[in-house]
N, C-alpha and C. Protein backbone atom coordinates (compact mmCIF):
# COMPACT_ATOMS: atom_id res chain seq x y z
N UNK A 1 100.78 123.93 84.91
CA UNK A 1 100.74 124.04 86.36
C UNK A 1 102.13 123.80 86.94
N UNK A 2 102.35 124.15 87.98
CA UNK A 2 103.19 124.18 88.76
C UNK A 2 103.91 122.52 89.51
N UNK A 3 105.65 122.57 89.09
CA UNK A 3 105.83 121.62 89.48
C UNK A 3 106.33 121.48 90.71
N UNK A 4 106.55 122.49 91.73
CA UNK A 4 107.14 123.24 92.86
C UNK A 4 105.88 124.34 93.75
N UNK A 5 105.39 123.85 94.70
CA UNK A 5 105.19 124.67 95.59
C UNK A 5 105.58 125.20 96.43
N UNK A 6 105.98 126.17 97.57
CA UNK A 6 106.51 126.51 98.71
C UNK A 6 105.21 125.90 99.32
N UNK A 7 105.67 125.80 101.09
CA UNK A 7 104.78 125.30 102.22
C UNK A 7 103.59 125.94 102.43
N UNK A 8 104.31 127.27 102.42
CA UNK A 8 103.45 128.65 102.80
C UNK A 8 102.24 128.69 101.74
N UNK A 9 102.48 128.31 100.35
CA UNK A 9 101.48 128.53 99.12
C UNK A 9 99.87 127.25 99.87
N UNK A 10 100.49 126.24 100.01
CA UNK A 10 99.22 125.18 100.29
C UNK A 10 98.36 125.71 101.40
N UNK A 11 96.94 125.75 101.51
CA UNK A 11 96.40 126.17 102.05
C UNK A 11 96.38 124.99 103.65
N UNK A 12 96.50 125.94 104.38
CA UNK A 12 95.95 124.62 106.27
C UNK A 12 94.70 124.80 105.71
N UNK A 13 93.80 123.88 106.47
CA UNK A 13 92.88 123.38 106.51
C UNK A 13 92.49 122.65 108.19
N UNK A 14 92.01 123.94 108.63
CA UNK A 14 91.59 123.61 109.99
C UNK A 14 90.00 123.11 110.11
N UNK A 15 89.86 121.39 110.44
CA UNK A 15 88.38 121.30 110.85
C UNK A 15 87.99 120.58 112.05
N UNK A 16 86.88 120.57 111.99
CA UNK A 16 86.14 119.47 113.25
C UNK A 16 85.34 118.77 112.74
N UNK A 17 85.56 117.55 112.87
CA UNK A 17 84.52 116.46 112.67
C UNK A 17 83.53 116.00 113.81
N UNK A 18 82.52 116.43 113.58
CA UNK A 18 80.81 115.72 114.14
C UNK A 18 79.99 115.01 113.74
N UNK A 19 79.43 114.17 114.44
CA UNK A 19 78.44 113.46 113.68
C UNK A 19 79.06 112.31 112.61
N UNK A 20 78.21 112.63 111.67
CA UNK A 20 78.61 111.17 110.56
C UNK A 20 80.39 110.72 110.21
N UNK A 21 80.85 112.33 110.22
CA UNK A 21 82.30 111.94 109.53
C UNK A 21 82.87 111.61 110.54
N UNK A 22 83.16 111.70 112.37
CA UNK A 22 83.72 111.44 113.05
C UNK A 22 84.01 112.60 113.93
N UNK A 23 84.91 112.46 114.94
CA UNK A 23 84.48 113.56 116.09
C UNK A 23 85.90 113.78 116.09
N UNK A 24 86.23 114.91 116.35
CA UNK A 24 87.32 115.74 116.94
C UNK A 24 87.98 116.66 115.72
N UNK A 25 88.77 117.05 115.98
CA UNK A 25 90.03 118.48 115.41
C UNK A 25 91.13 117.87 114.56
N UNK A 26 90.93 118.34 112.94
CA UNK A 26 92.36 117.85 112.40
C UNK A 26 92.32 119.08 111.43
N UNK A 27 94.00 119.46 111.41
CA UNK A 27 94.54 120.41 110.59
C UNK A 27 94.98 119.68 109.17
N UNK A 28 95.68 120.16 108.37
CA UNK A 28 95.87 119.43 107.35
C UNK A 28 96.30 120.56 105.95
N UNK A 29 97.02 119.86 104.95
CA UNK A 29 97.36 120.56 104.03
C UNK A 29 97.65 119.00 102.81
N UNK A 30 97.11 119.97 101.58
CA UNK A 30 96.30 118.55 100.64
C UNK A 30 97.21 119.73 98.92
N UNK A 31 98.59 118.28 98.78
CA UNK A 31 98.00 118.91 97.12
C UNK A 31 97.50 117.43 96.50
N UNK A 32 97.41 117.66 95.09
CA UNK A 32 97.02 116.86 94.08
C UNK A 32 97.63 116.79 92.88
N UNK A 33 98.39 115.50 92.69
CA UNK A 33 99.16 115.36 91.28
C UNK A 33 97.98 115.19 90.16
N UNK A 34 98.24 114.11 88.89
CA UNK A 34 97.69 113.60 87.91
C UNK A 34 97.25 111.97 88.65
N UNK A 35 97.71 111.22 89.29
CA UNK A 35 97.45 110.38 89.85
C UNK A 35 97.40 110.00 91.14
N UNK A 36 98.09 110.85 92.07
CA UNK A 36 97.90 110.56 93.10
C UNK A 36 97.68 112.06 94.20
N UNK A 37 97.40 111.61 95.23
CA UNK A 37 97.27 112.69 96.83
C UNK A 37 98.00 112.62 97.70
N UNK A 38 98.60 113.92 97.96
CA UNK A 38 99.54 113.72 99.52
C UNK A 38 98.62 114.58 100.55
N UNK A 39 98.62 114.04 101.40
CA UNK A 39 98.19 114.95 102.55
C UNK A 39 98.51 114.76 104.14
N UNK A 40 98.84 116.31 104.61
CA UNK A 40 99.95 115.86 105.73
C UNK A 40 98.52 116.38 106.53
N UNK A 41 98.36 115.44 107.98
CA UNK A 41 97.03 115.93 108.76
C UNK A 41 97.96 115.74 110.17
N UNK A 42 97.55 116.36 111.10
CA UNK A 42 97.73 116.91 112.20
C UNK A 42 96.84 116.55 112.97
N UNK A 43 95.96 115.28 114.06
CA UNK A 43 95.27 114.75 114.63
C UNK A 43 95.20 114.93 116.11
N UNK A 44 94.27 115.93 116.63
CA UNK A 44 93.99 116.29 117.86
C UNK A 44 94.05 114.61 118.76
N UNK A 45 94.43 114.99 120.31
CA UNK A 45 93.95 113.87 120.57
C UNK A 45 92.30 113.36 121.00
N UNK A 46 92.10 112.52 120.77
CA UNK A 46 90.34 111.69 120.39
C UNK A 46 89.97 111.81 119.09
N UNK A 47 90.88 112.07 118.06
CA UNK A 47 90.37 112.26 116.75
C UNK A 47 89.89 111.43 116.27
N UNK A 48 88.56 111.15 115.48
CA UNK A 48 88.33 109.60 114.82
C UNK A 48 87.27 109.94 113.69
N UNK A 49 87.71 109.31 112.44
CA UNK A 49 86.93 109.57 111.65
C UNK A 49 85.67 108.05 111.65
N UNK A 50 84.41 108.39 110.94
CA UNK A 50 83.97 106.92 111.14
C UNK A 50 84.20 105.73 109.56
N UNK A 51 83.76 104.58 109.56
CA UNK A 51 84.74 103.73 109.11
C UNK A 51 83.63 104.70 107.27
N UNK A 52 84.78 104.12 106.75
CA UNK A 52 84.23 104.45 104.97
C UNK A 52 84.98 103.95 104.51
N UNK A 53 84.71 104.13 102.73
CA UNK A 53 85.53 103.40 101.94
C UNK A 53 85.52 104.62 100.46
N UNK A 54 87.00 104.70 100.11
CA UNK A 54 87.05 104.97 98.71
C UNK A 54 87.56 104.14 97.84
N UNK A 55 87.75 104.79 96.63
CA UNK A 55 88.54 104.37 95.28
C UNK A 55 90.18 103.85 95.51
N UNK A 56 90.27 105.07 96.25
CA UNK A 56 91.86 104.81 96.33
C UNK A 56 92.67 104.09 97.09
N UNK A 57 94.08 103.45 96.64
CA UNK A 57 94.88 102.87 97.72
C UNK A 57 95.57 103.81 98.81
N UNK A 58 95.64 103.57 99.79
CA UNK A 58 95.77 104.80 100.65
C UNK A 58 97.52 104.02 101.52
N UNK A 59 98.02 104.61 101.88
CA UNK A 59 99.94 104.38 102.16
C UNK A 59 100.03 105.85 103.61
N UNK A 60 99.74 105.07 104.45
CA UNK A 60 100.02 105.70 105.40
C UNK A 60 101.26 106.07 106.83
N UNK A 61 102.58 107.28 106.48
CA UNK A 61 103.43 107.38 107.47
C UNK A 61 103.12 108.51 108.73
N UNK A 62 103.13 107.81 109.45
CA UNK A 62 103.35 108.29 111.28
C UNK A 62 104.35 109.14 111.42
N UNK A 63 104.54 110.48 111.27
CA UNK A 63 105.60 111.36 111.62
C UNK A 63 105.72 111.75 112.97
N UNK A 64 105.06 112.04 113.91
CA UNK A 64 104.89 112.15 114.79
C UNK A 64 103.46 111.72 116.18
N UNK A 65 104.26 111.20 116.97
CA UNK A 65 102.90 110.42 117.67
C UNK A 65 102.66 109.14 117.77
N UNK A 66 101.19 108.62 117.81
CA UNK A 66 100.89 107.63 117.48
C UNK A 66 99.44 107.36 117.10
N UNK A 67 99.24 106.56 116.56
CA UNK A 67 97.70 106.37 115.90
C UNK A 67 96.55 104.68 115.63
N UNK A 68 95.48 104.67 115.77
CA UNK A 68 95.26 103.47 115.35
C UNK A 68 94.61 103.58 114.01
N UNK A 69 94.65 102.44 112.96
CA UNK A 69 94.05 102.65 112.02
C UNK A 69 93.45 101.04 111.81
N UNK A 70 92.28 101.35 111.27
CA UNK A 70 91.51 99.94 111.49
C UNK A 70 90.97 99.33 110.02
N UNK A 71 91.37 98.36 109.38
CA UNK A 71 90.75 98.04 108.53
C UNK A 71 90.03 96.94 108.04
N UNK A 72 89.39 96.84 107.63
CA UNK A 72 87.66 96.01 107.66
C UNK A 72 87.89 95.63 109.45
N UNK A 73 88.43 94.20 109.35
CA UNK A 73 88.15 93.74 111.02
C UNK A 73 89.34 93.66 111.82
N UNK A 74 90.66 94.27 111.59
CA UNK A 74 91.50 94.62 111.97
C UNK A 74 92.45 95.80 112.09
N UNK A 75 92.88 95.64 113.36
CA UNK A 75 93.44 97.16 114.14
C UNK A 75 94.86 97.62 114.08
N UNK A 76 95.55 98.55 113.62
CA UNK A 76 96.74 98.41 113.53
C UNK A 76 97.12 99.82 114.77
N UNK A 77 97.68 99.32 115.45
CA UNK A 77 98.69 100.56 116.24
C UNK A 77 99.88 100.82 115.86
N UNK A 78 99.94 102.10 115.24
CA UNK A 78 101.12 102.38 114.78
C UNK A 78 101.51 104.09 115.13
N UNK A 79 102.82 103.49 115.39
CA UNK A 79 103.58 105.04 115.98
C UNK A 79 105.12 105.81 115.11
N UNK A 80 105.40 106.62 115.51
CA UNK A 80 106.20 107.44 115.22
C UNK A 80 107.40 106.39 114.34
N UNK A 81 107.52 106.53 112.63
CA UNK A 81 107.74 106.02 111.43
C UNK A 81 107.50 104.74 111.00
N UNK A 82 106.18 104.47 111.57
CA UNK A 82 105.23 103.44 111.02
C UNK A 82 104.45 103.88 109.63
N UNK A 83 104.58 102.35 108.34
CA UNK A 83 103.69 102.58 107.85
C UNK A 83 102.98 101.70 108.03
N UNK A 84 101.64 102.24 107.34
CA UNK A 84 100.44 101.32 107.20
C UNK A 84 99.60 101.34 105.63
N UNK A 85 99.29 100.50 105.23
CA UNK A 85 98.75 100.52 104.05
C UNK A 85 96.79 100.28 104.12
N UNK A 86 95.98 100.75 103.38
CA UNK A 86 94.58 100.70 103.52
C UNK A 86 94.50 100.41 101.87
N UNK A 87 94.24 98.93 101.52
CA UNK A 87 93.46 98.68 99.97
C UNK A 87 92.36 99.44 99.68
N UNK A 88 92.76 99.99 98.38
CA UNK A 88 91.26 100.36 97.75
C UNK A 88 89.92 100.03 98.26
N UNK A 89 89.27 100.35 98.06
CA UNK A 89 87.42 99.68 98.35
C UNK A 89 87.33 99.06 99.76
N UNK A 90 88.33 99.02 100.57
CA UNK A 90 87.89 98.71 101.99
C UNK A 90 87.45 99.84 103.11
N UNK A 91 86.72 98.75 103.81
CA UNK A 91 86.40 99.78 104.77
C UNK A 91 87.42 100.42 105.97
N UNK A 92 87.53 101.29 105.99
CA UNK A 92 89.10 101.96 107.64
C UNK A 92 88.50 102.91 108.04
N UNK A 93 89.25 102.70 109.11
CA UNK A 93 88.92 104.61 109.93
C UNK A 93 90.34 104.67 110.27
N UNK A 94 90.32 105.67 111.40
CA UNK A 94 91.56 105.95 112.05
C UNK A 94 91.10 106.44 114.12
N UNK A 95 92.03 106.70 114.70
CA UNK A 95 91.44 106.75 115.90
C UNK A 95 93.11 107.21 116.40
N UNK A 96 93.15 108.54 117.26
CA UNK A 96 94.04 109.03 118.15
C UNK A 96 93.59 108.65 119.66
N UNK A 97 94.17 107.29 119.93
CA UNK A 97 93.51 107.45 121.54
C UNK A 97 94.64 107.87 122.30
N UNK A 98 95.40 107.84 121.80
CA UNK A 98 96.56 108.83 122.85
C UNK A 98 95.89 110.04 123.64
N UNK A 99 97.05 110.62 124.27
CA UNK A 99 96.95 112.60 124.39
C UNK A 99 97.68 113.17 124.05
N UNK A 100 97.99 113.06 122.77
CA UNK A 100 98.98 113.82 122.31
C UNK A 100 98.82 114.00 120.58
N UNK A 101 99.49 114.87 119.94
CA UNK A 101 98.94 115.08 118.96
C UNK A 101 99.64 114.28 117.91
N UNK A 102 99.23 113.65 116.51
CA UNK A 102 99.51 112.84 116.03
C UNK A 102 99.12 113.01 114.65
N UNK A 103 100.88 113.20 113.67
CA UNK A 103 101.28 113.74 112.49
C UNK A 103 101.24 111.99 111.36
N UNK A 104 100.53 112.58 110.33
CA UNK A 104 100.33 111.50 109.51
C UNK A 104 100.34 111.97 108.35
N UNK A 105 101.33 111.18 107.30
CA UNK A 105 101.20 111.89 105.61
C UNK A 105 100.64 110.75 105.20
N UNK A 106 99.34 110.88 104.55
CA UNK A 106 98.66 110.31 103.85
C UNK A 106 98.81 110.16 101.81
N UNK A 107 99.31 109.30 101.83
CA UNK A 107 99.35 109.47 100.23
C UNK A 107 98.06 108.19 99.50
N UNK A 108 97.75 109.20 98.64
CA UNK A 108 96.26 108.46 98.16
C UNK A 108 96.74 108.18 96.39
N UNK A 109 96.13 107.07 96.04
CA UNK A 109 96.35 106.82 94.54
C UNK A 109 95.10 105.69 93.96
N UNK A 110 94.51 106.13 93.17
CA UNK A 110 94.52 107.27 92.51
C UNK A 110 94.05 108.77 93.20
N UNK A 111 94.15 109.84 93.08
CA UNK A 111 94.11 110.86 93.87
C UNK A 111 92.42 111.24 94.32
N UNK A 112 92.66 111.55 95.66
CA UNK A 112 91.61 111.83 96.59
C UNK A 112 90.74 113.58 96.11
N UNK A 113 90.54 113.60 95.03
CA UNK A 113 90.17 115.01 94.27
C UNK A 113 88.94 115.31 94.31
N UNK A 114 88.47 116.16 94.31
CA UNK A 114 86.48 116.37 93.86
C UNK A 114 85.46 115.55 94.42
N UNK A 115 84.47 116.13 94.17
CA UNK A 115 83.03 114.92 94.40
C UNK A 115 83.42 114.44 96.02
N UNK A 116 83.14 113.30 96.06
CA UNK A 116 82.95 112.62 97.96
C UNK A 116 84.11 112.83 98.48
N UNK A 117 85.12 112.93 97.71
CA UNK A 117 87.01 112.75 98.08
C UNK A 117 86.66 114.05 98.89
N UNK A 118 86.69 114.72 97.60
CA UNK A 118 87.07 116.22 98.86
C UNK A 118 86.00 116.85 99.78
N UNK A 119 84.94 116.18 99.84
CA UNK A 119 83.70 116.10 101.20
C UNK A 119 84.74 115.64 102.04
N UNK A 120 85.22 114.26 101.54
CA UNK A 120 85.14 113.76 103.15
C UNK A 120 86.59 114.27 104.08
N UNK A 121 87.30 115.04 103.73
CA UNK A 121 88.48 115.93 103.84
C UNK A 121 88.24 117.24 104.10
N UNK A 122 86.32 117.56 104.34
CA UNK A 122 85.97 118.90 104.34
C UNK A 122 86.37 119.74 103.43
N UNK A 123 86.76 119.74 102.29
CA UNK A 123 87.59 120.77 101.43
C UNK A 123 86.82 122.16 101.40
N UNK A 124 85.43 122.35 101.77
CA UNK A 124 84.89 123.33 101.95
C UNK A 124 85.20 123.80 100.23
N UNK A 125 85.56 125.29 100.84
CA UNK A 125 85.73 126.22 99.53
C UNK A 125 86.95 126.80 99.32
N UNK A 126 88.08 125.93 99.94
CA UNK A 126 89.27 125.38 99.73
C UNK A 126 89.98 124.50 98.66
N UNK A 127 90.37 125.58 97.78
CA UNK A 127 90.89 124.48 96.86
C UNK A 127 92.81 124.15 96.92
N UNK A 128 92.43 122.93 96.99
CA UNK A 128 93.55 122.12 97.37
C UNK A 128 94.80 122.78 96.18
N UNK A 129 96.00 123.01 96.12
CA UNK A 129 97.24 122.54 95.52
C UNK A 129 97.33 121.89 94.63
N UNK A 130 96.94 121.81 92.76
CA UNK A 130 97.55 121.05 91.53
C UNK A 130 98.98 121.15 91.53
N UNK A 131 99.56 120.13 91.38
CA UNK A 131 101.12 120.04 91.64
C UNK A 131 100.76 119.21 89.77
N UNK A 132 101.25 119.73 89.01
CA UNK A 132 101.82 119.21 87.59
C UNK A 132 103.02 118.92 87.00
């Protein structure tokens, strides 16, 4: 597999979240190493996913905007080249209460791949980017 992608090769990934996963509009583009996930998302404003928990440690930078991200019982506001970190097995969400739109690269480890990972990312019938 490929150790080099161009931008253009990764698929966007335009969705809406309703209901269980959370409400509003996020774009996004997802590859996948051997151990870990990058994924750059694009957060309408009111975006919010609702709280869950995976496997992975999750390392979160603010490229543009600003964002809240909440984990188990605490809230972090963080803006434009903030990070934030989310431990394994806890519970987080995230929340755009701004109005404005709000750029976040998400890197996941061990990687956010298959099964519930790529449900909860909508992966549809989208397959994400192997970067090897």
């Amino acid at each position: 597999m490929s150790l080099h992608v161009k931008s253009e090769s990764v698929p966007e990934r335009k969705g809406i979240r309703t209901g269980d996963q959370g409400e509003g509009s996020m774009i996004s583009r997802k590859a996948f190493g051997n151990e870990c996930s990058l994924m750059i998302a694009s957060r309408a404003p009111g975006y919010h996913t609702r709280p869950h928990v995976h496997e992975s440690e999750q390392i979160n930078y603010v490229q543009e905007g600003e964002i809240w991200f909440f984990v188990e019982d605490k809230g972090f506001h963080c803006q434009k080249g903030d990070f934030q970190r989310i431990p394994a097995n806890k519970v987080h969400w995230a929340w755009n209460r701004s109005n404005k739109e709000t750029v976040v690269a998400e890197a996941h480890a061990p990687g956010l791949v298959g099964g519930a990972a790529a449900d909860r990312f909508g992966a549809g019938d989208l397959r994400p980017i192997q970067l090897g």
